[in-house]
C-alpha atoms as a PDB file:
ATOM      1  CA  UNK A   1       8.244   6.516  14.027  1.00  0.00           C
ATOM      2  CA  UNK A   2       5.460   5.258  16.476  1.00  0.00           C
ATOM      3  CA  UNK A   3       5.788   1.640  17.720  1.00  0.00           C
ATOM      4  CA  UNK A   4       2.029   0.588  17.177  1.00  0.00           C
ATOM      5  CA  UNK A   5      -0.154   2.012  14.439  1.00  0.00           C
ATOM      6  CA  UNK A   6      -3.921   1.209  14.683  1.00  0.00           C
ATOM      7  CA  UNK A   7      -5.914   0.967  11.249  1.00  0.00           C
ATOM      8  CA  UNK A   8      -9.649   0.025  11.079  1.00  0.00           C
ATOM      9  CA  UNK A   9     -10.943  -0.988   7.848  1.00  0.00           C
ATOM     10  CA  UNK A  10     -14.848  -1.096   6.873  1.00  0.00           C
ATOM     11  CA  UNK A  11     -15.916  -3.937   4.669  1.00  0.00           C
ATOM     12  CA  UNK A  12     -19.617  -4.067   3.113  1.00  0.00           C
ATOM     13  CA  UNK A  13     -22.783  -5.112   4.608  1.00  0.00           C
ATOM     14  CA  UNK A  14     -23.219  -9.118   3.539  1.00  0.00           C
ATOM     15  CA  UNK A  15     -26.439 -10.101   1.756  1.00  0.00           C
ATOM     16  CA  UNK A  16     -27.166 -11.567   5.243  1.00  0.00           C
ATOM     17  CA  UNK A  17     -26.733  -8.822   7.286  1.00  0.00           C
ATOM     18  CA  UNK A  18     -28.630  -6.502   5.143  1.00  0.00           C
ATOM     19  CA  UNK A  19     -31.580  -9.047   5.376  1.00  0.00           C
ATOM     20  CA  UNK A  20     -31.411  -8.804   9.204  1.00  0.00           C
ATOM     21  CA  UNK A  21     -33.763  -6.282  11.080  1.00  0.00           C
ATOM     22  CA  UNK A  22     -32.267  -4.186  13.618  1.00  0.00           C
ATOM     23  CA  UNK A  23     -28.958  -3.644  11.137  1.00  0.00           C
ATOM     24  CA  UNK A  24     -29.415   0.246  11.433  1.00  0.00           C
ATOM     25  CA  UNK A  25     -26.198   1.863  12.099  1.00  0.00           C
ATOM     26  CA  UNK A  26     -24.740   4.001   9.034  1.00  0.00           C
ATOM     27  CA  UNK A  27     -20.617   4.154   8.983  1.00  0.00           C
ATOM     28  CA  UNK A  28     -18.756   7.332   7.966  1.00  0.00           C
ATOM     29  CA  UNK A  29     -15.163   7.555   7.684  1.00  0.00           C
ATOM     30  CA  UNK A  30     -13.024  10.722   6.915  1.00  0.00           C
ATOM     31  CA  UNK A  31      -8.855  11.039   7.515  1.00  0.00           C
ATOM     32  CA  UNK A  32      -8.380   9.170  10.589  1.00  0.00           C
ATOM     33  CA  UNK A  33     -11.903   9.117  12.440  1.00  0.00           C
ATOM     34  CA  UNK A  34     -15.219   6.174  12.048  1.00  0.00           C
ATOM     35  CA  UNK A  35     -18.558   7.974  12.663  1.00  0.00           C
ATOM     36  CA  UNK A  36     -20.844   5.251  13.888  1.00  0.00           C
ATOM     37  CA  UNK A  37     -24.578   6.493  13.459  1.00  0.00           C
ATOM     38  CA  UNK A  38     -27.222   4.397  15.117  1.00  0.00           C
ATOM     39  CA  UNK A  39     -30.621   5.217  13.453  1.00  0.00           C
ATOM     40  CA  UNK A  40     -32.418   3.419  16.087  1.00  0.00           C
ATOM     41  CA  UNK A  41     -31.635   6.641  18.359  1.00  0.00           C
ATOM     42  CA  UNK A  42     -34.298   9.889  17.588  1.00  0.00           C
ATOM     43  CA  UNK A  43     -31.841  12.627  16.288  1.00  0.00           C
ATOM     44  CA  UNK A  44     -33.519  14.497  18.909  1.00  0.00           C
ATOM     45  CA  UNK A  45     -32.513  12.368  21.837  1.00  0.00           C
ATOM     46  CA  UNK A  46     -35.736  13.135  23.740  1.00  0.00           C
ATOM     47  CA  UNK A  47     -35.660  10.093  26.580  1.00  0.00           C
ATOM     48  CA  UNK A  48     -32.768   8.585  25.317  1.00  0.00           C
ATOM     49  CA  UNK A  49     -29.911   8.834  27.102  1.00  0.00           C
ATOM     50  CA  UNK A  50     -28.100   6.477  24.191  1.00  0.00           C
ATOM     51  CA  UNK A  51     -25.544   8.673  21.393  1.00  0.00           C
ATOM     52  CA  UNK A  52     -27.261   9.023  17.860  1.00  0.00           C
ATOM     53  CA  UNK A  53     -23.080   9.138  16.972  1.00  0.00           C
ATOM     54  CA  UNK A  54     -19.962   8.047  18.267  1.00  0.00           C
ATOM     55  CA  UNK A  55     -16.552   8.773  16.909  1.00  0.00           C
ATOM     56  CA  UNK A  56     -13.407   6.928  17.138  1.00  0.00           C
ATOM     57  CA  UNK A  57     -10.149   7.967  16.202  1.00  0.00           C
ATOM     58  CA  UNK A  58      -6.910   5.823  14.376  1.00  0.00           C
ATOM     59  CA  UNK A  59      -3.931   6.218  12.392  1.00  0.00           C
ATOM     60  CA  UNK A  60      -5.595   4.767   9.329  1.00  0.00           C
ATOM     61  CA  UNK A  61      -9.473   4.365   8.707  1.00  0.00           C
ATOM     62  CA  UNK A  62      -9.834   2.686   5.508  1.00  0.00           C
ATOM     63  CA  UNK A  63     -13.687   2.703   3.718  1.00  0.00           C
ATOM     64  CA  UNK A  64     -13.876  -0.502   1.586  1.00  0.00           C
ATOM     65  CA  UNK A  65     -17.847  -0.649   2.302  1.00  0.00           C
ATOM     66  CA  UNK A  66     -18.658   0.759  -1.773  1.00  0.00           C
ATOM     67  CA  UNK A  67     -16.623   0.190  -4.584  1.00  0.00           C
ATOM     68  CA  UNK A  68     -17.744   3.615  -6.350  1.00  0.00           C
ATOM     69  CA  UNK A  69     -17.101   6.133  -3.551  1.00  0.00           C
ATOM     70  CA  UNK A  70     -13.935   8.595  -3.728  1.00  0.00           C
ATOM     71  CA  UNK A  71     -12.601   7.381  -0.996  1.00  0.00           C
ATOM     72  CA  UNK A  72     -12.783   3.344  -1.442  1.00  0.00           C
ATOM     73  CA  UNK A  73      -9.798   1.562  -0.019  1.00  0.00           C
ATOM     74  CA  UNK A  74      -8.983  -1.419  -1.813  1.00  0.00           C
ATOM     75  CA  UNK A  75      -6.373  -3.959  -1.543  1.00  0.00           C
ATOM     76  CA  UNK A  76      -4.111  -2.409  -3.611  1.00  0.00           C
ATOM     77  CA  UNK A  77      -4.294   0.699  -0.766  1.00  0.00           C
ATOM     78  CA  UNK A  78      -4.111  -1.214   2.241  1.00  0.00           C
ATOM     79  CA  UNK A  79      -0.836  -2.691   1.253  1.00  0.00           C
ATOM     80  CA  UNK A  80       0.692   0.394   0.266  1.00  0.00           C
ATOM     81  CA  UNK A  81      -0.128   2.402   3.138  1.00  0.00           C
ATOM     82  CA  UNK A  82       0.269  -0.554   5.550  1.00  0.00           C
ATOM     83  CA  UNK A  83       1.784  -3.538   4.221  1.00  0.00           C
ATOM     84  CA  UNK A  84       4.237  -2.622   2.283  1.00  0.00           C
ATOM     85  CA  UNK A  85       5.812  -0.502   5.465  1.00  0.00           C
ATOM     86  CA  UNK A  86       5.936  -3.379   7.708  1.00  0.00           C
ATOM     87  CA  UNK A  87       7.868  -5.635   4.725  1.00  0.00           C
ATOM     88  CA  UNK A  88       9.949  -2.933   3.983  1.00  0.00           C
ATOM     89  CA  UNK A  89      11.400  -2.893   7.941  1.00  0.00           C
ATOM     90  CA  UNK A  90      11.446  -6.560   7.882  1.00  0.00           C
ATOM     91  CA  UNK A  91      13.886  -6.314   4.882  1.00  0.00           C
ATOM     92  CA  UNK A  92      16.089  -3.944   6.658  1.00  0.00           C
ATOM     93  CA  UNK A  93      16.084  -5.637  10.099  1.00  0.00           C
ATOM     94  CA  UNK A  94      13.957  -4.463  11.925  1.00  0.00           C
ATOM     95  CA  UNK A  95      11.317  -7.195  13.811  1.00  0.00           C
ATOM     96  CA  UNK A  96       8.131  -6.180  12.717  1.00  0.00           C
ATOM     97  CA  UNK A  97       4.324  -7.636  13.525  1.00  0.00           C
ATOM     98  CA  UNK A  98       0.801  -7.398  11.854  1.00  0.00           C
ATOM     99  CA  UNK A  99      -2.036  -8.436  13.601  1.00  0.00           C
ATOM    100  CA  UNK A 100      -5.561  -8.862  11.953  1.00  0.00           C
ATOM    101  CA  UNK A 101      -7.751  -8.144  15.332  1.00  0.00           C
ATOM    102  CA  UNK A 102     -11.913  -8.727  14.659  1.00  0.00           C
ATOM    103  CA  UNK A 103     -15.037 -10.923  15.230  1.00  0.00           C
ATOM    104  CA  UNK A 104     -15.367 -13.837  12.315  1.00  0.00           C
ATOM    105  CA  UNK A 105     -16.277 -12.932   9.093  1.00  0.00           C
ATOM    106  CA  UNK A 106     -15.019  -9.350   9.505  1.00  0.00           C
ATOM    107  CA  UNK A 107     -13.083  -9.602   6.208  1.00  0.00           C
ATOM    108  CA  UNK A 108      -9.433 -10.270   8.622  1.00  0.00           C
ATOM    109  CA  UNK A 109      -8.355 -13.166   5.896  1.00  0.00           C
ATOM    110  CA  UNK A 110      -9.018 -11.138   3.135  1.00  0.00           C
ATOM    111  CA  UNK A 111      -7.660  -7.809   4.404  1.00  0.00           C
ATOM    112  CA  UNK A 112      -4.104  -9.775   5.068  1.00  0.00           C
ATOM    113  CA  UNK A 113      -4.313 -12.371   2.420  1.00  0.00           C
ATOM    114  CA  UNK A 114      -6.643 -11.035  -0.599  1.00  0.00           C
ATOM    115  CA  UNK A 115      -7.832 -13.669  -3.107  1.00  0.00           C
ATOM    116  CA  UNK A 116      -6.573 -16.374  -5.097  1.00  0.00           C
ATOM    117  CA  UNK A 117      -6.650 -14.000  -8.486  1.00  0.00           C
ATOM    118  CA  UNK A 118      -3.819 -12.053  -9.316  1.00  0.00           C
ATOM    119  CA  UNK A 119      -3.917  -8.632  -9.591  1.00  0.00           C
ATOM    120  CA  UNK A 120      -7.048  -9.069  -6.935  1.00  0.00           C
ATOM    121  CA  UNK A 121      -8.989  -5.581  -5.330  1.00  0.00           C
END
């Protein structure tokens, strides 16, 4: 059992953001790895020294960003794969610690807390 686990989660685009210019970067997840693709950079790189795509790897990468793909991760998920462990060693002992890590109005709140509804996604 590893002592830290790292998850990154990827929440929607707000109605803000996607009324922004400049917002151009598309976000892939698959297993444990976040594609960042920055559209700004030519897919041919030609005088740009910048990446079109960097990857990052975690123990969990969770895709919340569209409620009808395969691989959404809803609230429901998140606790199962990641909550639910931490309580579970809590309950038998063991000191345990979850940290929400991000810039404001990343979704942290939400992500550890949900909503006020029961039964909330």
């Amino acid at each position: 059992m590893a002592n830290i686990k790292v998850a990154v989660r990827v929440r929607p685009i707000s109605s803000r953001e996607s009324n922004l210019t400049g917002s151009e970067v598309v976000v892939h997840t698959e297993s444990n790895e976040i594609s960042l693709t920055n559209l700004k950079v030519s897919s041919s790189k030609a005088g740009d020294s910048r990446e079109r795509i960097r990857k990052y790897g975690f123990d969990y990468c969770f895709d919340s960003s569209n409620p009808v793909a395969q691989n959404f991760a809803d609230q429901t998920t998140i606790y199962q794969t990641l909550g639910r462990t931490v309580l579970d060693n809590v309950f038998t002992g063991y000191n345990s610690c979850l940290v929400a890590y991000g810039q404001s109005a990343s979704g942290k709140t939400y992500t550890m807390m949900g909503t006020k509804t029961i039964g909330n996604k």
